[in-house]
PDB file of N, CA and C in Angstrom:
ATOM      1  N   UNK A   1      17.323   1.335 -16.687  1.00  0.00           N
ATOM      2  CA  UNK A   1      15.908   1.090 -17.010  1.00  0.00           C
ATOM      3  C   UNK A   1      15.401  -0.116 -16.208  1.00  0.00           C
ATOM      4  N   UNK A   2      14.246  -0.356 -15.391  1.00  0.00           N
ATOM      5  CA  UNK A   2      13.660  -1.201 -14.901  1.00  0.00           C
ATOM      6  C   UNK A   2      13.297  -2.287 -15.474  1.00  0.00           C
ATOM      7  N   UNK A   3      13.709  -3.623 -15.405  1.00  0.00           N
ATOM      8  CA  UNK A   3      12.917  -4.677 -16.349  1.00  0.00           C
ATOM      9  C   UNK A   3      11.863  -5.485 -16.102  1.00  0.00           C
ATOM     10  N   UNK A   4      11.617  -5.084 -14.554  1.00  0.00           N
ATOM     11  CA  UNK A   4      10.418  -5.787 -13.985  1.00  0.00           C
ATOM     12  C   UNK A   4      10.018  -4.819 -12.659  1.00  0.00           C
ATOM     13  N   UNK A   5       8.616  -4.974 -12.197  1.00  0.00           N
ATOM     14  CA  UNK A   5       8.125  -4.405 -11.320  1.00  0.00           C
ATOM     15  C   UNK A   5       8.793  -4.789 -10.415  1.00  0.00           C
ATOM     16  N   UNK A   6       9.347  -6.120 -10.117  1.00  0.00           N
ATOM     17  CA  UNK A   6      10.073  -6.640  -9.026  1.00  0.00           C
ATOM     18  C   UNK A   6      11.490  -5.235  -8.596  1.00  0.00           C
ATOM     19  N   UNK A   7      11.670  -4.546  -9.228  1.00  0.00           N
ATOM     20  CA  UNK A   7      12.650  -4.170  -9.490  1.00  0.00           C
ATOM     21  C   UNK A   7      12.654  -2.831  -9.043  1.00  0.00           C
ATOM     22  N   UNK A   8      11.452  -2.673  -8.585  1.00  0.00           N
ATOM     23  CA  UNK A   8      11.043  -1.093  -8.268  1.00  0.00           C
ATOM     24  C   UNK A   8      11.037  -0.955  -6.705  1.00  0.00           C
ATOM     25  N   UNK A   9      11.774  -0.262  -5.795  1.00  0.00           N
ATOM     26  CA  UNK A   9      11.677  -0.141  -4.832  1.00  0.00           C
ATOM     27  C   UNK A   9      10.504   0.132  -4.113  1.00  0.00           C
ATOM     28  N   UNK A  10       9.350   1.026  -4.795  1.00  0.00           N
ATOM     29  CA  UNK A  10       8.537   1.318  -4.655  1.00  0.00           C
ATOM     30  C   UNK A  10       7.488   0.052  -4.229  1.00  0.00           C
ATOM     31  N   UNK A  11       7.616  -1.291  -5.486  1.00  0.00           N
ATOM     32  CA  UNK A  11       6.925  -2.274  -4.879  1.00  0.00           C
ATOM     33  C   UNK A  11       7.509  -3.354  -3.605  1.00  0.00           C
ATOM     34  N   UNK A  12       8.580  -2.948  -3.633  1.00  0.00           N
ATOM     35  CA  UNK A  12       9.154  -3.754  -2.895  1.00  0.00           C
ATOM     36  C   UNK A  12       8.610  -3.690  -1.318  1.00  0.00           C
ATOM     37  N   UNK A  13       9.005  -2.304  -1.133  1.00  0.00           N
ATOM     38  CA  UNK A  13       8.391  -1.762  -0.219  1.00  0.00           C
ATOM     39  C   UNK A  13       6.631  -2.125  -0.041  1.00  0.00           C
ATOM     40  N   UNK A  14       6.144  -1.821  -0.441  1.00  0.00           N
ATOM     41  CA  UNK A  14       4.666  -2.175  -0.891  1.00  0.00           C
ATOM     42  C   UNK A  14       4.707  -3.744  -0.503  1.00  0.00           C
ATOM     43  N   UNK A  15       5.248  -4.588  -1.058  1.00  0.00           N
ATOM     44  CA  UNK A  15       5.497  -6.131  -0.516  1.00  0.00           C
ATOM     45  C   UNK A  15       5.682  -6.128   0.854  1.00  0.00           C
ATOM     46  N   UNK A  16       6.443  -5.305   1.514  1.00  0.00           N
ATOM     47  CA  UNK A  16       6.688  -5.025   3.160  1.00  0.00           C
ATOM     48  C   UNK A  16       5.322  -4.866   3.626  1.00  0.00           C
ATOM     49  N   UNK A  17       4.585  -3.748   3.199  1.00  0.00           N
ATOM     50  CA  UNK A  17       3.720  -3.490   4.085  1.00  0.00           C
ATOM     51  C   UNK A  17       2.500  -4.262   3.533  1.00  0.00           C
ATOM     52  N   UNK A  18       2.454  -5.218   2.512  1.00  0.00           N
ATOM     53  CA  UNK A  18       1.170  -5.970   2.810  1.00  0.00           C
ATOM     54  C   UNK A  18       1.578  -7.058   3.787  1.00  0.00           C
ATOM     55  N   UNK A  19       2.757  -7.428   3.938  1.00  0.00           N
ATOM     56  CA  UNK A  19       3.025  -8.803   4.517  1.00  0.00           C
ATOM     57  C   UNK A  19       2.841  -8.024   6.122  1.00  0.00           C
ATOM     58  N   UNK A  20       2.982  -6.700   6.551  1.00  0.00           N
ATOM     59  CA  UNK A  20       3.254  -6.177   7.838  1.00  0.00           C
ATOM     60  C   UNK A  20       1.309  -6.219   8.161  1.00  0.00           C
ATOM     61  N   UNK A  21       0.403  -6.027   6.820  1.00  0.00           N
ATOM     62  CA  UNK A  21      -0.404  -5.919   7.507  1.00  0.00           C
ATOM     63  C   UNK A  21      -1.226  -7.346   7.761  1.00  0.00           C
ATOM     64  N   UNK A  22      -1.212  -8.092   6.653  1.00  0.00           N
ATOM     65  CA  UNK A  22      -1.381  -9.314   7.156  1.00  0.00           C
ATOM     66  C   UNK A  22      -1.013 -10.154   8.542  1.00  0.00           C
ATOM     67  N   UNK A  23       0.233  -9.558   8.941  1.00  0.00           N
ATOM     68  CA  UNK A  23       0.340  -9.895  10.424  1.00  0.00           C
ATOM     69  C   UNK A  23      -0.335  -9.607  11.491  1.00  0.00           C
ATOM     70  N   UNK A  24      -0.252  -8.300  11.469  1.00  0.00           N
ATOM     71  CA  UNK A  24      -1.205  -7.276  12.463  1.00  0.00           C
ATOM     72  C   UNK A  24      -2.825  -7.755  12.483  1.00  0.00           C
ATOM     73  N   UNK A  25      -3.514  -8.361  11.214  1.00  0.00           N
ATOM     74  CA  UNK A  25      -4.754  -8.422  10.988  1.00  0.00           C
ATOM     75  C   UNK A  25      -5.158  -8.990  11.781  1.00  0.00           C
ATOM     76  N   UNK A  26      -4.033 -10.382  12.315  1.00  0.00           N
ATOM     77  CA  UNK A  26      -4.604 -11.404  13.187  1.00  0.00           C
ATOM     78  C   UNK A  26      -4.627 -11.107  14.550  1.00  0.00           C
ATOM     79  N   UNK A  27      -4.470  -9.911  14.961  1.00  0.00           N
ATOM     80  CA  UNK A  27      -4.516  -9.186  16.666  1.00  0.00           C
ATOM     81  C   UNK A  27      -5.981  -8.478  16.387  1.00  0.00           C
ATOM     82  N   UNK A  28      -6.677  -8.174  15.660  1.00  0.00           N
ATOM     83  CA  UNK A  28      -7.908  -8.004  15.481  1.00  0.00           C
ATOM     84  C   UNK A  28      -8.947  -8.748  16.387  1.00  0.00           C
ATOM     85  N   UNK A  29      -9.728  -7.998  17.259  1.00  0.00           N
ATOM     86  CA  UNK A  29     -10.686  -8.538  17.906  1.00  0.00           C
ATOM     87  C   UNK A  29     -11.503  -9.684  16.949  1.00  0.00           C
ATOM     88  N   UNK A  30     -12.000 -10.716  17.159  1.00  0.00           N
ATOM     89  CA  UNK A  30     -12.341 -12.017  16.576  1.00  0.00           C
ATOM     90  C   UNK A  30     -13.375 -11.149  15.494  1.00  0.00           C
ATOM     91  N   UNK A  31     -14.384 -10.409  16.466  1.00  0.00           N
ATOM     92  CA  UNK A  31     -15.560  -9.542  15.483  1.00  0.00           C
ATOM     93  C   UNK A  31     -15.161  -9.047  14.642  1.00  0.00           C
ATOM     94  N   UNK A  32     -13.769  -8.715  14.223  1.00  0.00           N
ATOM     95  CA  UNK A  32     -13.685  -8.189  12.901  1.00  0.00           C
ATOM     96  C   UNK A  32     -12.133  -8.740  12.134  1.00  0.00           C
ATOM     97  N   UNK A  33     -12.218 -10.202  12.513  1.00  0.00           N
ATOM     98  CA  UNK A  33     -11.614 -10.629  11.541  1.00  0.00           C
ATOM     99  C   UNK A  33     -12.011 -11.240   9.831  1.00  0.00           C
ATOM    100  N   UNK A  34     -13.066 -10.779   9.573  1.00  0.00           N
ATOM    101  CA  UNK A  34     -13.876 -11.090   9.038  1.00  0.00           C
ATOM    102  C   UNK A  34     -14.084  -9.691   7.704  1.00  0.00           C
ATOM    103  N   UNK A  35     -14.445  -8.945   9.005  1.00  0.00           N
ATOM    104  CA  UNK A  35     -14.693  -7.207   7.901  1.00  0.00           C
ATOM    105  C   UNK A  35     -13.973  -6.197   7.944  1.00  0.00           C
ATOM    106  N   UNK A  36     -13.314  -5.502   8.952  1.00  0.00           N
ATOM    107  CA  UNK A  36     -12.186  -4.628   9.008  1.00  0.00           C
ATOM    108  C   UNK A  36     -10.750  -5.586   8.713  1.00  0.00           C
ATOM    109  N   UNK A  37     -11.011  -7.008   9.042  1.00  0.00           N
ATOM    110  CA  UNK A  37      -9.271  -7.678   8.331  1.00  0.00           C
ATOM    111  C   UNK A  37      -9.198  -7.548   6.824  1.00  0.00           C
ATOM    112  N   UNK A  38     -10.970  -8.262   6.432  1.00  0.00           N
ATOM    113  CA  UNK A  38     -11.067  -8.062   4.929  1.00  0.00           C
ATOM    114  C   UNK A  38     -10.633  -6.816   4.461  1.00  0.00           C
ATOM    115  N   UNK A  39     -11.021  -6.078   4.476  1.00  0.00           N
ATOM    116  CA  UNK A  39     -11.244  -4.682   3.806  1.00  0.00           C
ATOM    117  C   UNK A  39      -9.585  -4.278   4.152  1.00  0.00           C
ATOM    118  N   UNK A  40      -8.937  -4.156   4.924  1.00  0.00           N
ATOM    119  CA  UNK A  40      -7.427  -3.721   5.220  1.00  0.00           C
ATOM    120  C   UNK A  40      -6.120  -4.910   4.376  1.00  0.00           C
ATOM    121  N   UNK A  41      -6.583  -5.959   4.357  1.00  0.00           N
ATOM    122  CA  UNK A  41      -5.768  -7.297   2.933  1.00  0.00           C
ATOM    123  C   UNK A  41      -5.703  -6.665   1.937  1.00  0.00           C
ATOM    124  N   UNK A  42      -7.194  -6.527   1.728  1.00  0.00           N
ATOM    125  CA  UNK A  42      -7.431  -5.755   0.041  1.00  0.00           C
ATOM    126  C   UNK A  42      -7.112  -4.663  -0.299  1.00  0.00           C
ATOM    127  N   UNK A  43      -7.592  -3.847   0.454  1.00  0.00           N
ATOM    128  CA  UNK A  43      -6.134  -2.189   0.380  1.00  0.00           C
ATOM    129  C   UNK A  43      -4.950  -2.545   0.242  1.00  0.00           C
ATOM    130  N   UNK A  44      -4.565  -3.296   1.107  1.00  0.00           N
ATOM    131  CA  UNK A  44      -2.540  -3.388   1.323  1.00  0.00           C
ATOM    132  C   UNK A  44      -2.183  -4.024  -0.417  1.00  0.00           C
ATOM    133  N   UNK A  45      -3.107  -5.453  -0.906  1.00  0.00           N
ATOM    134  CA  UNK A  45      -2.581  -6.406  -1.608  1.00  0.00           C
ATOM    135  C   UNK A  45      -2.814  -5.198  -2.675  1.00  0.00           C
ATOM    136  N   UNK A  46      -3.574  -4.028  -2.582  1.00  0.00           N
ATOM    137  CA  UNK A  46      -4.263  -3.870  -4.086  1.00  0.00           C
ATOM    138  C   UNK A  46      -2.802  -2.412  -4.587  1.00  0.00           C
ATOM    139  N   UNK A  47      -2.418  -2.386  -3.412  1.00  0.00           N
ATOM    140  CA  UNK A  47      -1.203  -1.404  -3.504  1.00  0.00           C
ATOM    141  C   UNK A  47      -0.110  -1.861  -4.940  1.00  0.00           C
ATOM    142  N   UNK A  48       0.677  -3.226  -4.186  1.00  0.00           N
ATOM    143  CA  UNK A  48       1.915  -3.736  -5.112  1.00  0.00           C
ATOM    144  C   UNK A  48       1.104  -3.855  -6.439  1.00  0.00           C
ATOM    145  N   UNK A  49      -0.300  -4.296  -6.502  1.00  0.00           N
ATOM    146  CA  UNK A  49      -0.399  -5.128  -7.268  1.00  0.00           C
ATOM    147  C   UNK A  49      -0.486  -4.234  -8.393  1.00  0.00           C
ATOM    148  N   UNK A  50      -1.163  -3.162  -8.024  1.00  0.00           N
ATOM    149  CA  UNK A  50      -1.606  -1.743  -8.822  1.00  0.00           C
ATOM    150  C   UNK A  50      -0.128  -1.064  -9.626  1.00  0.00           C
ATOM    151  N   UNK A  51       0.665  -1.472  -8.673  1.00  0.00           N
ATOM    152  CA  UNK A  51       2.301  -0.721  -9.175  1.00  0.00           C
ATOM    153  C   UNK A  51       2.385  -1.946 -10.422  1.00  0.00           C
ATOM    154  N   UNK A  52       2.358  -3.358  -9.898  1.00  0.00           N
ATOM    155  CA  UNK A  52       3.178  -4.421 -11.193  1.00  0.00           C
ATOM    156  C   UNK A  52       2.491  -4.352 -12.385  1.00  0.00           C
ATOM    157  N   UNK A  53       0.757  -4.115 -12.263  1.00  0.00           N
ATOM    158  CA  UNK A  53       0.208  -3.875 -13.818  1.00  0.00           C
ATOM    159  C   UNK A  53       0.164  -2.616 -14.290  1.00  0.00           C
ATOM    160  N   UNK A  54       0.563  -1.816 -13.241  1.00  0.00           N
ATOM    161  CA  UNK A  54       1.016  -0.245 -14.210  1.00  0.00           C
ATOM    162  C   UNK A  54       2.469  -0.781 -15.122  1.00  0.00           C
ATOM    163  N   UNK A  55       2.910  -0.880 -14.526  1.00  0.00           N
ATOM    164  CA  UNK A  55       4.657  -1.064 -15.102  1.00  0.00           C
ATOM    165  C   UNK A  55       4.419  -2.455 -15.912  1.00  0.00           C
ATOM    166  N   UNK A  56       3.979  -3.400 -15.867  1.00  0.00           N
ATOM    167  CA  UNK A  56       3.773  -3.866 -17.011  1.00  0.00           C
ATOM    168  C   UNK A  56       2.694  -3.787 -18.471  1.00  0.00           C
ATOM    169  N   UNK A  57       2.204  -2.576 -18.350  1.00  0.00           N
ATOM    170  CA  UNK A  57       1.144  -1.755 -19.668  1.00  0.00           C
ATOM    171  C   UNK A  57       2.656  -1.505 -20.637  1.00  0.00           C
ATOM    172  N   UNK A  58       3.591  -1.050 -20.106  1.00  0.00           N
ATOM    173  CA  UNK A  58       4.523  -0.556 -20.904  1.00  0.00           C
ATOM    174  C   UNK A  58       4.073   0.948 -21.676  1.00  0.00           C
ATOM    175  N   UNK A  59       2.997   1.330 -20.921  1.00  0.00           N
ATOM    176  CA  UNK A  59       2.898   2.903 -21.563  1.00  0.00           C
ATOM    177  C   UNK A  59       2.794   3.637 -20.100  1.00  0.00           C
ATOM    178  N   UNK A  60       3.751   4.961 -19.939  1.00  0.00           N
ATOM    179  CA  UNK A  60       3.596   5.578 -18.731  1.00  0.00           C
ATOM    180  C   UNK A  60       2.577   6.468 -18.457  1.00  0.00           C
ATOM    181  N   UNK A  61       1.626   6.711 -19.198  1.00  0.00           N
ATOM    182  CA  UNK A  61       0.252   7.560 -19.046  1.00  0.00           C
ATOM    183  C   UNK A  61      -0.279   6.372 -18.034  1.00  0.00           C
ATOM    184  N   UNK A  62      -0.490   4.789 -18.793  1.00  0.00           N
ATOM    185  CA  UNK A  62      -1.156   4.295 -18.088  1.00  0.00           C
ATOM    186  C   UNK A  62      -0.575   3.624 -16.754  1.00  0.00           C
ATOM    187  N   UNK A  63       1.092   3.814 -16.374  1.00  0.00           N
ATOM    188  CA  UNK A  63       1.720   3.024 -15.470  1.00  0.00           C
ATOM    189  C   UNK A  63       1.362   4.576 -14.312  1.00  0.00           C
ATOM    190  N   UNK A  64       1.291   5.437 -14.454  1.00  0.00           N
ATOM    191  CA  UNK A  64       0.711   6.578 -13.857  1.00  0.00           C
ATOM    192  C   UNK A  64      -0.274   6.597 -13.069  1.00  0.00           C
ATOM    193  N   UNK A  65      -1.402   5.946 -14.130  1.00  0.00           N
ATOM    194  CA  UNK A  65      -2.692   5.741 -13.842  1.00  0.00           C
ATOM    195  C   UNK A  65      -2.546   4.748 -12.430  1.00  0.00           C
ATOM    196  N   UNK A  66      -2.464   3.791 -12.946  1.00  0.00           N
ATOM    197  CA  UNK A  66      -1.813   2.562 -11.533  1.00  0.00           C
ATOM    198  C   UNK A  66      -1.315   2.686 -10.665  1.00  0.00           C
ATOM    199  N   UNK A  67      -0.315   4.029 -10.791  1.00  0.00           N
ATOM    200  CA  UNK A  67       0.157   4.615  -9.496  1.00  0.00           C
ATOM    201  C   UNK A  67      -0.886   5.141  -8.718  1.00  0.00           C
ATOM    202  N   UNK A  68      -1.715   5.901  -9.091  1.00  0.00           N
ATOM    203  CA  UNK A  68      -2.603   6.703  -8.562  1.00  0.00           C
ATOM    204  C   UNK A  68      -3.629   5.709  -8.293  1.00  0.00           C
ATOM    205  N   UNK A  69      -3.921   4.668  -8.357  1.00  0.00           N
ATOM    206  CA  UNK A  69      -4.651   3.940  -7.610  1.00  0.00           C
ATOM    207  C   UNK A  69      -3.639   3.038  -6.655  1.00  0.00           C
ATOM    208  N   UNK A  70      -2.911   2.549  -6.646  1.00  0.00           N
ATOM    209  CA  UNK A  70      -2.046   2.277  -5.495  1.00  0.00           C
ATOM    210  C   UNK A  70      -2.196   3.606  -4.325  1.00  0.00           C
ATOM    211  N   UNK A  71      -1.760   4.926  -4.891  1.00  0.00           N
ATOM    212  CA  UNK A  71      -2.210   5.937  -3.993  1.00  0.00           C
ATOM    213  C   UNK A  71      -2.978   5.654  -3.117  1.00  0.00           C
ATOM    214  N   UNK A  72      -4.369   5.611  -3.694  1.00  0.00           N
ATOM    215  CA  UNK A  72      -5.484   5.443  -3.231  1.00  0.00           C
ATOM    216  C   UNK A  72      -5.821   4.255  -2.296  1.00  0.00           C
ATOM    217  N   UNK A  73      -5.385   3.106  -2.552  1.00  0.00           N
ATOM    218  CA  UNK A  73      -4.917   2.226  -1.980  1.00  0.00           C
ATOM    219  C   UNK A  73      -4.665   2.067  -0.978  1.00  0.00           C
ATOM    220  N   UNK A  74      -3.447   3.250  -0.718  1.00  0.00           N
ATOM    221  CA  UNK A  74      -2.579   3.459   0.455  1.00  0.00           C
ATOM    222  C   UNK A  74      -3.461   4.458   1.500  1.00  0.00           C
ATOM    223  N   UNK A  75      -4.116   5.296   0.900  1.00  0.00           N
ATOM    224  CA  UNK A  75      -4.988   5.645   1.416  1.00  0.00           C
ATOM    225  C   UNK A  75      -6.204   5.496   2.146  1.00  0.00           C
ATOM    226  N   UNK A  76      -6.908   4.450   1.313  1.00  0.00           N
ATOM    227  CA  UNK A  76      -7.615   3.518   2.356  1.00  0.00           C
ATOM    228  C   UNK A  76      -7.250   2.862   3.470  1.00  0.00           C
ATOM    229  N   UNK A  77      -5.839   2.296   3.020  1.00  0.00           N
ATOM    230  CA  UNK A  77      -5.382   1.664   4.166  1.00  0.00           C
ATOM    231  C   UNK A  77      -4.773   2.438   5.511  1.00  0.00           C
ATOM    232  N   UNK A  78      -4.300   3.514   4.958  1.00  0.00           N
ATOM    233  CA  UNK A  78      -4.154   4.231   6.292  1.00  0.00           C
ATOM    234  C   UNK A  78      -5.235   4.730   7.186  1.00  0.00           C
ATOM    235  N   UNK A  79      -6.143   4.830   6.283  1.00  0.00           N
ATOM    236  CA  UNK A  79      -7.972   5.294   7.136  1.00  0.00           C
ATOM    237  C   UNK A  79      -8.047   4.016   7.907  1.00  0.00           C
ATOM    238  N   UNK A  80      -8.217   2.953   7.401  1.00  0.00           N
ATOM    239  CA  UNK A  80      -8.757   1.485   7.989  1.00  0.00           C
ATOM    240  C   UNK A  80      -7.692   1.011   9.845  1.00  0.00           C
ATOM    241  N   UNK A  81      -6.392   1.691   8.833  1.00  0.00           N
ATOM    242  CA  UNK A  81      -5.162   1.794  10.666  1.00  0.00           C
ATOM    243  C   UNK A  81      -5.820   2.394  11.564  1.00  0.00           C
ATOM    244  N   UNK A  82      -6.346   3.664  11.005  1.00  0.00           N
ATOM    245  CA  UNK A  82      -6.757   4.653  12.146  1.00  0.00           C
ATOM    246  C   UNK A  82      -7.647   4.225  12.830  1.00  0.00           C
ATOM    247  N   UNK A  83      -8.991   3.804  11.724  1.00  0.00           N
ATOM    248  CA  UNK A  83      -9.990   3.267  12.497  1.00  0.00           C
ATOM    249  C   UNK A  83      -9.713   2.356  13.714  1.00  0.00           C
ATOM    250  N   UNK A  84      -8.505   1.358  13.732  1.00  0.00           N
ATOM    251  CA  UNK A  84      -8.205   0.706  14.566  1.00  0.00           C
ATOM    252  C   UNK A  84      -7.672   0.987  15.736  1.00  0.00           C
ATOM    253  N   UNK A  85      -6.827   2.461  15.352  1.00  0.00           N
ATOM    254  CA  UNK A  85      -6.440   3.075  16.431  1.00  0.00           C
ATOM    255  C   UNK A  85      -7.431   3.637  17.073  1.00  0.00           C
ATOM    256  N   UNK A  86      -8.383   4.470  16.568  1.00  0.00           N
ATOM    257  CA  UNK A  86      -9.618   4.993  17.339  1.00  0.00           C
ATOM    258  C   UNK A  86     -10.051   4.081  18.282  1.00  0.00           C
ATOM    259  N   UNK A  87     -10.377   2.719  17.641  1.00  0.00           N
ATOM    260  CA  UNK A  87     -11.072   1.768  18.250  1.00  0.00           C
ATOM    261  C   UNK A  87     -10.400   0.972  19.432  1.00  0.00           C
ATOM    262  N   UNK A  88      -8.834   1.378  19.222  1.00  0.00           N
ATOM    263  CA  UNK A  88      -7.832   0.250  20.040  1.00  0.00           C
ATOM    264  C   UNK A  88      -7.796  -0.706  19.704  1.00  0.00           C
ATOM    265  N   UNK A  89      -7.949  -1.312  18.066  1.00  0.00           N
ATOM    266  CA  UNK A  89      -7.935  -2.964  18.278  1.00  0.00           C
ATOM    267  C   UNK A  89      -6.860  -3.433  17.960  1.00  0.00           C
ATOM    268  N   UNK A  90      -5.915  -2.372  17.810  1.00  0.00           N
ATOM    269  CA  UNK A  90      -4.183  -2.889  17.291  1.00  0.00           C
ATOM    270  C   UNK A  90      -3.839  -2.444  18.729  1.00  0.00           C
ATOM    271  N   UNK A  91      -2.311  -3.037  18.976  1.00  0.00           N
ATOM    272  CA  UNK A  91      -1.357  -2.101  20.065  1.00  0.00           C
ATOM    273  C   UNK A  91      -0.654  -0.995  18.964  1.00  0.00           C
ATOM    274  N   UNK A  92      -0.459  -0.198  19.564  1.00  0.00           N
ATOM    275  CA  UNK A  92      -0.150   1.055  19.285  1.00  0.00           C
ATOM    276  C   UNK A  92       1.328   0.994  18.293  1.00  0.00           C
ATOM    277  N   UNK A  93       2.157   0.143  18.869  1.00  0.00           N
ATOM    278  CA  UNK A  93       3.381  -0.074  18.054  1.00  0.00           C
ATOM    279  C   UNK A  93       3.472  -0.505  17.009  1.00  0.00           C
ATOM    280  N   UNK A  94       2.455  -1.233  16.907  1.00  0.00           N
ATOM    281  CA  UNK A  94       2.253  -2.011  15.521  1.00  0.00           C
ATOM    282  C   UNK A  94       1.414  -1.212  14.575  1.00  0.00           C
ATOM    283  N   UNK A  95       0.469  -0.385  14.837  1.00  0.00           N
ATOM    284  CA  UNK A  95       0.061   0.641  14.055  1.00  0.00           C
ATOM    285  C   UNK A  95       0.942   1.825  13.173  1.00  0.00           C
ATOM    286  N   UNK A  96       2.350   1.716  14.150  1.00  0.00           N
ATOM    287  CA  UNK A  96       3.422   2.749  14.428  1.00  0.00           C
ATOM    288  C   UNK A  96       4.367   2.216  12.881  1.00  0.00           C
ATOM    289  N   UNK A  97       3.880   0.958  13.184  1.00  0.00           N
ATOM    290  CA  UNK A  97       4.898   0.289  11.689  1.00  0.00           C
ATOM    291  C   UNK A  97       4.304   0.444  11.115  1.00  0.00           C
ATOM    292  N   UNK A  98       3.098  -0.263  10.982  1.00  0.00           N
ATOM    293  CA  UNK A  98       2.305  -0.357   9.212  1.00  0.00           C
ATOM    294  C   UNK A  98       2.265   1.050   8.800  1.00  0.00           C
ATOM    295  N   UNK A  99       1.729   2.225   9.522  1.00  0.00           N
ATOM    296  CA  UNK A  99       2.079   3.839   9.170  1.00  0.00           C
ATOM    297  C   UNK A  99       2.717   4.162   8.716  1.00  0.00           C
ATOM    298  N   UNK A 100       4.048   4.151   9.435  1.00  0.00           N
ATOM    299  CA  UNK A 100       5.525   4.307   8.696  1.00  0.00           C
ATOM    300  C   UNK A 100       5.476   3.917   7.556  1.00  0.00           C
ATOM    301  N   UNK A 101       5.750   2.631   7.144  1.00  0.00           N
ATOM    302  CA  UNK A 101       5.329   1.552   5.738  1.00  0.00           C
ATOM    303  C   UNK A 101       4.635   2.253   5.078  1.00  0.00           C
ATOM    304  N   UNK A 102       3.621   2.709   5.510  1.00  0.00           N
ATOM    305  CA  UNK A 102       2.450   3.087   4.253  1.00  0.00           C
ATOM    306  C   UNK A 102       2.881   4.656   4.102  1.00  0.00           C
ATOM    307  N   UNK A 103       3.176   5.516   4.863  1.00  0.00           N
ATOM    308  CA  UNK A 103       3.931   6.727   4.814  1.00  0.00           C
ATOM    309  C   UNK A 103       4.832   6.818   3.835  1.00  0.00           C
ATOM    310  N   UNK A 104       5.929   5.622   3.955  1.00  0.00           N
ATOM    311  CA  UNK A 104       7.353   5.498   3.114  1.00  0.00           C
ATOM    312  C   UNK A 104       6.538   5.350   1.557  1.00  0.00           C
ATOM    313  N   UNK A 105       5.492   4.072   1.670  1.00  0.00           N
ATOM    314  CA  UNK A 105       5.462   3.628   0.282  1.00  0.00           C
ATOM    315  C   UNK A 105       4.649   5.245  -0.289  1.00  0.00           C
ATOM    316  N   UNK A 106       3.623   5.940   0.188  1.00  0.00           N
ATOM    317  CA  UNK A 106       2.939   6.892  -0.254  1.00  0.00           C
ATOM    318  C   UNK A 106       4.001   7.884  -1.119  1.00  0.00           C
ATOM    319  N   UNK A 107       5.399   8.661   0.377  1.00  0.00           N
ATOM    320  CA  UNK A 107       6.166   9.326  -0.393  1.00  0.00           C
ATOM    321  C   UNK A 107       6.729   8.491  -1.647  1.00  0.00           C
ATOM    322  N   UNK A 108       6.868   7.393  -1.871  1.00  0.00           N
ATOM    323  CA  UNK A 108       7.772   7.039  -2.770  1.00  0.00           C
ATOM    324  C   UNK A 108       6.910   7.020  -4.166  1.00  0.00           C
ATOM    325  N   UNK A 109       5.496   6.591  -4.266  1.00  0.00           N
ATOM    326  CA  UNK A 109       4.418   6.746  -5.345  1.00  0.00           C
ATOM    327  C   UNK A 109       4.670   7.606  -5.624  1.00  0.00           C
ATOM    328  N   UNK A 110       4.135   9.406  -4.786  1.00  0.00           N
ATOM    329  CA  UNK A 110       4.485  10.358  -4.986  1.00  0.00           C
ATOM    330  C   UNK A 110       5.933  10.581  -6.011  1.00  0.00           C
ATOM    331  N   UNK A 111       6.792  10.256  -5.282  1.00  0.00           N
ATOM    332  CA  UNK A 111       7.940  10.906  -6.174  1.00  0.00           C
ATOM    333  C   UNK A 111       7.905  10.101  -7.773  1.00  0.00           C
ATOM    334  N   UNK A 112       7.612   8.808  -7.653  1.00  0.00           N
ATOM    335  CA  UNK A 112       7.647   7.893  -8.733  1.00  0.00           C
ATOM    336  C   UNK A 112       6.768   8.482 -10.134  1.00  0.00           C
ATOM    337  N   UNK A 113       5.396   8.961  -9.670  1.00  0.00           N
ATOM    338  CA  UNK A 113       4.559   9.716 -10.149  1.00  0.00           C
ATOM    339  C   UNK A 113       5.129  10.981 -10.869  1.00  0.00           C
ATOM    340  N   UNK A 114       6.024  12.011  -9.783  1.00  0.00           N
ATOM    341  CA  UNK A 114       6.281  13.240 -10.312  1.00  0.00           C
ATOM    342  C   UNK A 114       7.708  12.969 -11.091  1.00  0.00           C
ATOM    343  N   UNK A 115       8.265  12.065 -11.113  1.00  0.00           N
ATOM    344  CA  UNK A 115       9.404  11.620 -12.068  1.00  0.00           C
ATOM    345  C   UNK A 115       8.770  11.172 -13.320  1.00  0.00           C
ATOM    346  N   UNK A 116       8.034  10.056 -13.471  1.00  0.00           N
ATOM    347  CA  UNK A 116       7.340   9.770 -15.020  1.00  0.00           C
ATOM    348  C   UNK A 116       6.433  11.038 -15.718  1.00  0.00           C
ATOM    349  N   UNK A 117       5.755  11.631 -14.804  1.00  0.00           N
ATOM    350  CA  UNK A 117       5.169  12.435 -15.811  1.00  0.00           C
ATOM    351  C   UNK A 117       6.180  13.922 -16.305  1.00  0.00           C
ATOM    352  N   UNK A 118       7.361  14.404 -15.465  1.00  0.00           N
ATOM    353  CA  UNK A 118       8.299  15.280 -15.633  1.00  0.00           C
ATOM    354  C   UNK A 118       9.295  14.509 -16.959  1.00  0.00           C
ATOM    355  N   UNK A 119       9.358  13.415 -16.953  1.00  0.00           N
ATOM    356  CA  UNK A 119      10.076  12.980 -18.014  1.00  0.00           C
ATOM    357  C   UNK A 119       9.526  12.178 -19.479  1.00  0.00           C
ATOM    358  N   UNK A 120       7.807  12.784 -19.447  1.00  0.00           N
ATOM    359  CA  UNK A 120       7.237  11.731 -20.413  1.00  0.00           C
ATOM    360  C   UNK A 120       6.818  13.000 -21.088  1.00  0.00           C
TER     361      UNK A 120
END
């Protein structure tokens, strides 16, 4: 049994890729360190954070719920990569990680998701 969110691979991971995107933010053309950095922090941070107050409700309807906005989360943030890729304002390799990252953490919500509600 899990005794803390710390404890969940799922956020752990999630801890990876906000710290991966916080790095990347600062290769951002100056013009949008400001509004595309903003908006891509707050996706990444709102990921883990969404997993630690699901899992600490202590009810899995609502640690569910939290998943599915971490989802979403992850989702934004992969739109906000692209945009960058469209635009070129990342190098390509580094887009190549945070993807991956956000890929890994997505499948892992996913499964995390279809495990609590198969066993609740």
């Amino acid at each position: 049994m899990v005794k803390s969110y710390q404890d969940l691979l799922v956020w752990q991971k999630a801890m990876e890729l906000t710290v991966e995107i916080y790095r990347i933010v600062k290769l951002l053309p100056t013009e949008e360190r400001y509004a595309l950095s903003d908006q891509m922090k707050r996706a990444a941070v709102s990921i883990p954070s969404n997993i630690a107050e699901g899992q600490a409700r202590n009810s899995v309807k609502e640690f569910i719920q939290f998943l599915s906005i971490a989802k979403g989360s992850n989702a934004e943030l992969q739109t906000q990569c692209l945009i960058c890729r469209q635009l070129h304002y990342l190098p390509e390799a580094e887009l190549k990680t945070a993807l991956a990252l956000s890929d890994e953490v997505g499948k892992m919500l996913n499964g995390l998701i279809k495990n609590l509600a198969t066993s609740h």
